[in-house]
Protein backbone atom coordinates (compact mmCIF):
# COMPACT_ATOMS: atom_id res chain seq x y z
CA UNK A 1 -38.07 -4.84 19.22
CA UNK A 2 -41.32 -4.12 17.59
CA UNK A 3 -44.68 -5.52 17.64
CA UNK A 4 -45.08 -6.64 14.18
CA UNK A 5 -48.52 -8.40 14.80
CA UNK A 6 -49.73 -4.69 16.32
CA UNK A 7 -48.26 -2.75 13.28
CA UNK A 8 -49.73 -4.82 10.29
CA UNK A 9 -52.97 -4.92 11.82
CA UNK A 10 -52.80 -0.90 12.05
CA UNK A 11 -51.47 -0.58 8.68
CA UNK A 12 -54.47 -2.69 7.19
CA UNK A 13 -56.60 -0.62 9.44
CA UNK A 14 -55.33 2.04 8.03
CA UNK A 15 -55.59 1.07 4.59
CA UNK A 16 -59.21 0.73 4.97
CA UNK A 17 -60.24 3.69 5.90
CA UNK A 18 -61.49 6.45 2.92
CA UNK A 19 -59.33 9.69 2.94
CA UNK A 20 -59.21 11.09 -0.25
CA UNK A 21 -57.62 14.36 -0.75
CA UNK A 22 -59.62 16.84 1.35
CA UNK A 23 -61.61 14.19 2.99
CA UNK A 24 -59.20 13.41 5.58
CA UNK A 25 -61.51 14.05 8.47
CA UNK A 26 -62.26 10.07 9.36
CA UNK A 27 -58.56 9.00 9.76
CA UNK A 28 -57.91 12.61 10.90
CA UNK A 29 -59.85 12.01 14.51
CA UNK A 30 -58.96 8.06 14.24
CA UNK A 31 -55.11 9.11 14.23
CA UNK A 32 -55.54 12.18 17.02
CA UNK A 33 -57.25 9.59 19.45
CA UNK A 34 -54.59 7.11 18.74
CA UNK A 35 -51.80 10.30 19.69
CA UNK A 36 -53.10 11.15 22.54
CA UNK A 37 -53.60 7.82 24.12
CA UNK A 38 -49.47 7.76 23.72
CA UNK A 39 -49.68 11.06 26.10
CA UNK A 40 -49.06 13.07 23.36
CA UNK A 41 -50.07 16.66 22.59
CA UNK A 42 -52.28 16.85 19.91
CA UNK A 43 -53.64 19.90 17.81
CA UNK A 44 -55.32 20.91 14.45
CA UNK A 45 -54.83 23.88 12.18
CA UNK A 46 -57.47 25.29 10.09
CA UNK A 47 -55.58 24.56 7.00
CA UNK A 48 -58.66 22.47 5.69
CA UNK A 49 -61.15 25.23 6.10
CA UNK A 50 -58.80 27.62 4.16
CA UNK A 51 -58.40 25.10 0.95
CA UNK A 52 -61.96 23.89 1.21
CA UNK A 53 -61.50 20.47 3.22
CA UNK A 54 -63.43 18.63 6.61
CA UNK A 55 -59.78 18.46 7.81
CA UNK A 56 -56.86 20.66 8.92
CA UNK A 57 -53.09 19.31 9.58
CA UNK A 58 -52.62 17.28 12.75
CA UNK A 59 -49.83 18.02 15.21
CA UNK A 60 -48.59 16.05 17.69
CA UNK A 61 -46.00 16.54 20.65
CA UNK A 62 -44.16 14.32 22.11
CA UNK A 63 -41.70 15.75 25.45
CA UNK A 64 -38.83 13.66 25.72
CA UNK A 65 -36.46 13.13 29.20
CA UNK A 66 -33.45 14.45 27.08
CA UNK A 67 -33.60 18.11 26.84
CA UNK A 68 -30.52 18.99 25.25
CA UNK A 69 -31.10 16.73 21.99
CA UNK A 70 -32.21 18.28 19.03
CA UNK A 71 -36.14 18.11 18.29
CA UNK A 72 -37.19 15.64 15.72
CA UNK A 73 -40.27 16.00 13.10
CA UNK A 74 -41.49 13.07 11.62
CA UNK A 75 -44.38 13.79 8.98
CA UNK A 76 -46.47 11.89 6.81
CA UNK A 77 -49.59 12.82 5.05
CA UNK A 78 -52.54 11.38 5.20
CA UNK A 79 -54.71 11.98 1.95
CA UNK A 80 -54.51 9.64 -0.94
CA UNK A 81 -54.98 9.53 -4.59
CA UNK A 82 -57.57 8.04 -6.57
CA UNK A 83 -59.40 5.58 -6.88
CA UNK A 84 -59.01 5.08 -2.72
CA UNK A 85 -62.51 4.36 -1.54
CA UNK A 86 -63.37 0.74 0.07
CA UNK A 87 -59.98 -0.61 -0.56
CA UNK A 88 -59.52 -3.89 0.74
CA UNK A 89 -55.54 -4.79 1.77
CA UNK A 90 -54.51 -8.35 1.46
CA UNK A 91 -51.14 -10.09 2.21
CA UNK A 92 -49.95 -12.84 0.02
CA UNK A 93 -46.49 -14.51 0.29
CA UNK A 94 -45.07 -11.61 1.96
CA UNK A 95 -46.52 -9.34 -0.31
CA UNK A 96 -49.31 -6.19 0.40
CA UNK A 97 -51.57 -5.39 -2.79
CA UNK A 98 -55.14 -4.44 -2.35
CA UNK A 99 -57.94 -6.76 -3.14
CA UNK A 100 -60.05 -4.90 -5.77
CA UNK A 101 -59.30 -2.10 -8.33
CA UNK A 102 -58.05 0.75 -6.14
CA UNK A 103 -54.97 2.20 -4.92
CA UNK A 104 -53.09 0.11 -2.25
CA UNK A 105 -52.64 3.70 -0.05
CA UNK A 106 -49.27 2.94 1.35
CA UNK A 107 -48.67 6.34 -0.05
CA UNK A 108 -48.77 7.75 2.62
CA UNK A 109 -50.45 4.95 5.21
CA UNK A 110 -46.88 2.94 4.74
CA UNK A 111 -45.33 5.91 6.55
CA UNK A 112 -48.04 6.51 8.99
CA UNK A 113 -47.95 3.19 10.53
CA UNK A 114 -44.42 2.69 11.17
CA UNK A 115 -44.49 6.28 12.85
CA UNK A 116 -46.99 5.03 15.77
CA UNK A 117 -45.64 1.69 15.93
CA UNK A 118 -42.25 3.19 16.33
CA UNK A 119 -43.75 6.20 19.26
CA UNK A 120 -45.19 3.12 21.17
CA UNK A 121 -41.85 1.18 21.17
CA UNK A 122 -39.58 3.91 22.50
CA UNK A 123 -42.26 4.49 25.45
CA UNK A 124 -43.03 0.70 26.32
CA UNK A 125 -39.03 0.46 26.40
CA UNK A 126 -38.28 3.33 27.95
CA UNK A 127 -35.85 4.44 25.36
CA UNK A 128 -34.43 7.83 26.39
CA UNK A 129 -35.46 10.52 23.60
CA UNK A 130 -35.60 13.87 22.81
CA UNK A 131 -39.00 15.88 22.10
CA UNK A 132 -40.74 14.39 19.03
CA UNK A 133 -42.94 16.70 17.05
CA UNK A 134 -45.49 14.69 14.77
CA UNK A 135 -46.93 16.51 12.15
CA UNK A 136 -49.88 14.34 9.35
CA UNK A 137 -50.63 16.79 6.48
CA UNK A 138 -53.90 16.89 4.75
CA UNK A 139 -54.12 17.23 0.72
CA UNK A 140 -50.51 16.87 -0.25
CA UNK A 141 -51.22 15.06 -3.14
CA UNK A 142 -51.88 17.43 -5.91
CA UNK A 143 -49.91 20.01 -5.04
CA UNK A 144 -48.52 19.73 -1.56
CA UNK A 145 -51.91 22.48 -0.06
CA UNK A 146 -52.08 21.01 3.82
CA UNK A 147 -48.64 22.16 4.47
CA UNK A 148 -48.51 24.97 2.18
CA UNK A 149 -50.70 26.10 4.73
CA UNK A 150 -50.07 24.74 7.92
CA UNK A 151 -50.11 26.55 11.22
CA UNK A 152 -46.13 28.00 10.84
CA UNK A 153 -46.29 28.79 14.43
CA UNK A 154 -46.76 25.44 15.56
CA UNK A 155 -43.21 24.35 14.08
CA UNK A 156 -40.68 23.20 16.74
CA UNK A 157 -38.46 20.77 15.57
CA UNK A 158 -34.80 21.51 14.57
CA UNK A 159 -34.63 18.53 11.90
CA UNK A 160 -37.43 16.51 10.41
CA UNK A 161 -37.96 13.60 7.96
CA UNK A 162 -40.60 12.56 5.61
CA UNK A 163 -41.98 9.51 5.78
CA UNK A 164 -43.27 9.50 1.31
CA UNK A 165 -41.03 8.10 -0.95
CA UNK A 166 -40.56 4.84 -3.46
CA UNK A 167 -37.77 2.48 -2.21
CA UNK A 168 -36.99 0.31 0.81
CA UNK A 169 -35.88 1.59 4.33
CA UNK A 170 -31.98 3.71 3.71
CA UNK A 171 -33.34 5.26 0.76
CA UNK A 172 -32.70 8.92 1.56
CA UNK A 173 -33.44 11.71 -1.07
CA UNK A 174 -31.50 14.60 -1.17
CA UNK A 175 -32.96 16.51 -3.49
CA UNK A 176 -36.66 17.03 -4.93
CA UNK A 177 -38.22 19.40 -7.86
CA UNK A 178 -40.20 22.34 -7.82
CA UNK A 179 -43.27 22.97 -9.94
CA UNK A 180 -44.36 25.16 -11.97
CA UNK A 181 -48.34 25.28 -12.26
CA UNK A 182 -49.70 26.92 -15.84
CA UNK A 183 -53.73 27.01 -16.22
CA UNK A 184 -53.91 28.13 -20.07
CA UNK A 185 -57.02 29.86 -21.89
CA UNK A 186 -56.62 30.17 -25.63
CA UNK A 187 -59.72 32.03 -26.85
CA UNK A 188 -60.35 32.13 -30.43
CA UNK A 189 -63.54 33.07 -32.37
CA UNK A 190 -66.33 31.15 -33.22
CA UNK A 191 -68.04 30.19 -36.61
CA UNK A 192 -69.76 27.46 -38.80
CA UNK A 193 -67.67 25.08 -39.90
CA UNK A 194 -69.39 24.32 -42.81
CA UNK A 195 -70.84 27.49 -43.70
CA UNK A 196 -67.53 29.93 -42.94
CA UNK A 197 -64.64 28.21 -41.61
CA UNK A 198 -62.59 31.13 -42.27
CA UNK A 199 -64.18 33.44 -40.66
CA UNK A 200 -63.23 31.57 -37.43
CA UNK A 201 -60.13 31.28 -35.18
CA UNK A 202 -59.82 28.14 -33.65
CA UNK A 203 -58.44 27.76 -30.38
CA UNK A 204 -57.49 24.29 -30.54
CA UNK A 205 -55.08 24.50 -33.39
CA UNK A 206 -53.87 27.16 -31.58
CA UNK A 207 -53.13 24.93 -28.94
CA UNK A 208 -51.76 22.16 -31.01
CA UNK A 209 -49.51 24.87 -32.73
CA UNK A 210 -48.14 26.19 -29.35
CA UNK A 211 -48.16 22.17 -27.74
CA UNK A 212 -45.82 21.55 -30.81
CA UNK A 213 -43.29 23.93 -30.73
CA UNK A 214 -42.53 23.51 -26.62
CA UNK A 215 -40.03 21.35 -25.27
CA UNK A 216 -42.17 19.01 -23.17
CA UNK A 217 -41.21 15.62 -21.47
CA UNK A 218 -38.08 14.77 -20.35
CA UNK A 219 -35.83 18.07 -20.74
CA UNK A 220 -33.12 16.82 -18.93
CA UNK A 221 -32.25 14.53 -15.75
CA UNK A 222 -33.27 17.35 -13.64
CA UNK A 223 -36.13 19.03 -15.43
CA UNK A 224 -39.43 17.78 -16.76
CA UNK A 225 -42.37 19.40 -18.29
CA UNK A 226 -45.84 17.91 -19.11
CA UNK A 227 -49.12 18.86 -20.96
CA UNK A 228 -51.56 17.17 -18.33
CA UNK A 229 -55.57 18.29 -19.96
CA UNK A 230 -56.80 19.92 -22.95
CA UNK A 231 -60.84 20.58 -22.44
CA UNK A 232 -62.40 22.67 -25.15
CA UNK A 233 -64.72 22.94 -28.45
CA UNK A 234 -68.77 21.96 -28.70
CA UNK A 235 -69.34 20.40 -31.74
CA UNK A 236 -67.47 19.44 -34.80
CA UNK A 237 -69.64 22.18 -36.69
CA UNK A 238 -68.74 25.13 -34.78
CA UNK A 239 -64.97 26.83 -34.84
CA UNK A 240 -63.86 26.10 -31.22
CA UNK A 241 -63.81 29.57 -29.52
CA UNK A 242 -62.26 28.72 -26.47
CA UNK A 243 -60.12 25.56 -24.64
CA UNK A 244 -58.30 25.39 -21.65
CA UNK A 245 -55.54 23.41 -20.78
CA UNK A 246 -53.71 22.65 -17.44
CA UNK A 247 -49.90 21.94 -17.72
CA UNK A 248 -46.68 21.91 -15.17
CA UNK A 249 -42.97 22.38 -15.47
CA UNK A 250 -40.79 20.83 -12.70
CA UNK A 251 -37.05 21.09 -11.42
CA UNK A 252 -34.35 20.64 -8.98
CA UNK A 253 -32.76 23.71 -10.52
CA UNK A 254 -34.99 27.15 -9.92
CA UNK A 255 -33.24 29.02 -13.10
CA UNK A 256 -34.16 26.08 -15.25
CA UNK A 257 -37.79 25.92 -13.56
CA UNK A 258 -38.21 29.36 -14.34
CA UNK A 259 -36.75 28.91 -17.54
CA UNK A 260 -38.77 25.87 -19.04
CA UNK A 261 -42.13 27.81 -17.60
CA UNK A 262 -41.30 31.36 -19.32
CA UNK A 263 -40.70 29.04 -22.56
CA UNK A 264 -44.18 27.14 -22.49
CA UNK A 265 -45.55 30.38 -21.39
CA UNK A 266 -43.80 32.11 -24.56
CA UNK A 267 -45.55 29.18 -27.16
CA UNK A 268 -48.83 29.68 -25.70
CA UNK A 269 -48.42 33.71 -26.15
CA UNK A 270 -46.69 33.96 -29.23
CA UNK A 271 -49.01 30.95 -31.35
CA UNK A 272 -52.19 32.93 -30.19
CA UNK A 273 -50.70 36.59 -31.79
CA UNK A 274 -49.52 34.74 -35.09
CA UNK A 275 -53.07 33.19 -35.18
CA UNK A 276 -55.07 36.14 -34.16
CA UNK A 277 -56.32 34.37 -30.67
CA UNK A 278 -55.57 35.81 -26.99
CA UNK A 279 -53.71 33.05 -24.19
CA UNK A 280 -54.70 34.40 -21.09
CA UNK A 281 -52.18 32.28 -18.87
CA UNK A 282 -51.89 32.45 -15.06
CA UNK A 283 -48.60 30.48 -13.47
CA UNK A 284 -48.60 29.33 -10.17
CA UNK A 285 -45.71 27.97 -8.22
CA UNK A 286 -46.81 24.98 -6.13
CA UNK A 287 -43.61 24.80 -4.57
CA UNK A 288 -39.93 25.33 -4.53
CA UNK A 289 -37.44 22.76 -4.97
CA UNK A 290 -34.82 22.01 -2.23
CA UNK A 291 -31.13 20.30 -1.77
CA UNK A 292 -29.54 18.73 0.47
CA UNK A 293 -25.77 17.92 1.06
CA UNK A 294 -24.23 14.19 1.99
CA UNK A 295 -22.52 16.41 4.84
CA UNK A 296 -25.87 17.39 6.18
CA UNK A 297 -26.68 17.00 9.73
CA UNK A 298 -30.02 15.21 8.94
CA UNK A 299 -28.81 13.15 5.97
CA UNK A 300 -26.06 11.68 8.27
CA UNK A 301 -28.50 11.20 10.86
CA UNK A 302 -30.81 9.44 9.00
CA UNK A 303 -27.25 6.76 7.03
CA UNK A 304 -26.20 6.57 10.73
CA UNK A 305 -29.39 5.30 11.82
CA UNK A 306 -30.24 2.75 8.12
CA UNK A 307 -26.42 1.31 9.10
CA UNK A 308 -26.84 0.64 12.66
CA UNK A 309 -30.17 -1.25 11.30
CA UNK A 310 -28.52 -3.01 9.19
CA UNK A 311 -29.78 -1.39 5.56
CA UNK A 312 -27.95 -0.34 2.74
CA UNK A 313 -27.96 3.27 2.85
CA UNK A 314 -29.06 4.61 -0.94
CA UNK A 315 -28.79 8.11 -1.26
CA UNK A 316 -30.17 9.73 -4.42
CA UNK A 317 -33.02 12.68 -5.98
CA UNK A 318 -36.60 12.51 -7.54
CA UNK A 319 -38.97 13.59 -10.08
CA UNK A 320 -41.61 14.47 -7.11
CA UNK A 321 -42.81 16.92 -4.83
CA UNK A 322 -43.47 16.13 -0.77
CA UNK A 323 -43.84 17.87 2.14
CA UNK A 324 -40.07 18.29 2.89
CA UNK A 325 -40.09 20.98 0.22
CA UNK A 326 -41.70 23.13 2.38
CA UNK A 327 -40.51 21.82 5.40
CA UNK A 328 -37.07 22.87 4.04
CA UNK A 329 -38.68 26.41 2.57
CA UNK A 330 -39.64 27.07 6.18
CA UNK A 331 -35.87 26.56 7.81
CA UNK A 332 -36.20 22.57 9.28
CA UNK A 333 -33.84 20.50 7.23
CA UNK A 334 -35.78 17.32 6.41
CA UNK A 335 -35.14 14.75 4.12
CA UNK A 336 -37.61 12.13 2.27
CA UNK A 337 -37.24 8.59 3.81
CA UNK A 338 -38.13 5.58 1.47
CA UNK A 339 -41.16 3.35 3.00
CA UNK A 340 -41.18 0.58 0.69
CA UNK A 341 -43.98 1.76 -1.26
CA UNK A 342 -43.91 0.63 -5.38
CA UNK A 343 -45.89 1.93 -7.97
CA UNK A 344 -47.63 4.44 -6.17
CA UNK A 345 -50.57 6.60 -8.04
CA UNK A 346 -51.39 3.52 -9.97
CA UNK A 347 -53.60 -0.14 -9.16
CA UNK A 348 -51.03 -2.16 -9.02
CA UNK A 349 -49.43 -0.08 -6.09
CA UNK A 350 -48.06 -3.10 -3.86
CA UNK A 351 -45.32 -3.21 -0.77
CA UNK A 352 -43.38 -5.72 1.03
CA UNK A 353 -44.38 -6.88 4.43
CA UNK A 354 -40.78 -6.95 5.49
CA UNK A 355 -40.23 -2.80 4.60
CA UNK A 356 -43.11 -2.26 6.65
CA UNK A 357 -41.50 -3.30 9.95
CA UNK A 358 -38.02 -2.66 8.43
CA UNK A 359 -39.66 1.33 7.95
CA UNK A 360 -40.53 1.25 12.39
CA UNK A 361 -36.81 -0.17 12.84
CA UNK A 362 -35.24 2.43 10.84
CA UNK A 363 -37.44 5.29 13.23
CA UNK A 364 -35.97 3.98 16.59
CA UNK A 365 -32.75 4.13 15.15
CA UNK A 366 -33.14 7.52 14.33
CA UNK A 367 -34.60 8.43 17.26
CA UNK A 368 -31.50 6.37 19.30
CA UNK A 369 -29.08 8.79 16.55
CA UNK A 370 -30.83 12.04 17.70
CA UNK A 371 -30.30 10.64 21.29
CA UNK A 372 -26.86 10.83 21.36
CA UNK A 373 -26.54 14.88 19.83
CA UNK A 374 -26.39 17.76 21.53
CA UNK A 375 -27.96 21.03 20.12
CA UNK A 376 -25.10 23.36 19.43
């Protein structure tokens, strides 16, 4: 039913083209010309001039010659982590790695790809569909900021899914953290080392007193915690006055997200008083965390549509953040599809060929699935 030729040579395209976070303006206009030659409506919001990128979110409309079915979202983002620049795909025995030392980028480009490749099937088939609303996010990774602040009033769809997530086509996720934030400033006092030690308050034990007594790691199979930097001190002969560290809670439950952050929050505090320091602490949440039931209308959408593909449908939660957490925040139920992507945020990211094409196949589906519903 597909092209396969057409959609692994757009995927490798794809692949090769720079878009780290914030830079997404390249692939940005690449991807809007590529929308609107399928006839589609195609806007930008400002998003990227309000967090400091070339690049706002890209929406794209699709009208469809079934007006009673509900309207479908399909989203993706387009940024990726580094080290992304000049990356160089190859295929080798059914296998995609890159070439060099960089990031593969089929997080997100593996859920890009099978997006178009799907939107040209339906219309060189005539497949009768419902509107389609297309919506590629700038600088989701690292805290999810392109649709944190997307153009609201551009929303249409009734239902959406994600296109971002680890695991073969009829992976569905029905559930996905929030975070917790914490940017940290223990500020101690400064003296010689050598000369008057004691006369000095040292932020970094400080922080290695407060570090110590915080649950951190794996709290329990919903809730996480981590300690990511720790910058601070100027020489070995001077009391470190000040050091600032960067740290994040995460989970599926908000009273235990709220709970693990007011107890790393509570270390920090409570260390600096016994130790005569200030914490100066500032929490931010990046984003709430979201459910959804087996019984939900876009959850049995999406098993329908992995079945009548001919995929095991694997239903299941994760450690991460995407998009659909504020998709769902902002009333559109949408769940996270897997793409086939392995090992993402790392150089030995890789994908099979196969969940590429399996990833377009599983789209139509849906798309045939939404067909058939009335709204109510």
């Amino acid at each position: 039913m597909i092209n396969r030729e057409r959609l692994l040579a757009e995927f490798f395209e794809l692949i090769r083209i720079d878009s780290p976070t914030k830079k997404e303006r390249q692939i940005g206009d690449i991807l809007k010309s590529s929308l609107e030659s399928l006839g589609m409506t195609v806007t930008e919001d400002d998003a990227g001039r309000t967090i400091g990128g070339n690049c706002g979110n890209v929406f794209a409309y699709l009208k469809g010659n079934l007006p009673k079915a509900p309207i479908i979202l399909f989203s993706a983002h387009m940024d990726t982590v580094d080290p992304c620049l000049n990356i160089e795909p190859v295929l080798h025995e059914g296998v995609i790695t890159s070439a060099g030392p960089t990031i593969l980028g089929a997080d997100d480009k593996s859920g890009i790809a099978p997006i178009l490749e799907a939107l040209r099937t339906i219309k060189e088939q005539n497949i009768p569909h419902g509107d389609i609303q297309l919506i590629l996010s700038i600088a989701e990774e690292g805290g999810l900021n392109g649709v944190k602040n997307l153009d609201k009033t551009q929303l249409k769809a009734d239902l959406g899914f994600v296109m971002d997530c680890v695991g073969g086509p009829g992976e569905i996720i029905l559930a996905a953290p929030g975070q917790d934030r914490l940017n940290v400033v223990i500020k101690g006092k400064a003296a010689h080392a050598g000369f008057a030690p004691e006369e000095g308050i040292s932020s970094i034990l400080v922080a290695a007193k407060a570090i110590s007594s915080m649950p951190t790691g794996r709290i329990d199979e919903e809730t996480t915690a981590n300690i990511g930097t720790i910058q601070g001190g100027r020489a070995t002969n001077i009391v470190a006055d000040q050091v600032d560290i960067t740290c994040e809670s995460r989970s599926r439950d908000l009273t235990k997200l709220e709970h693990q952050t007011a107890q790393m929050c509570e270390a920090f505090q409570r260390c600096a008083e016994e130790m005569g320091a200030v914490a100066e602490i500032e929490v931010l949440r990046l984003y709430e965390p979201f459910t959804l039931s087996e019984e939900s209308q876009v959850v049995v959408i999406a098993s329908q549509a992995a079945k009548s593909a001919g995929f095991e449908v694997i239903t299941g939660s994760t450690g991460g953040g995407s998009d659909a957490n504020y998709y769902n925040l902002y009333g559109i139920p949408c769940a996270v599809l897997g793409t086939g992507m392995q090992k993402p945020h790392t150089n030995e990211e890789w994908m099979e060929e196969e969940d590429l094409y399996k990833t377009a196949e599983l789209l139509i589906e849906i798309i045939k699935v939404v067909a058939k519903i009335e709204k109510e």
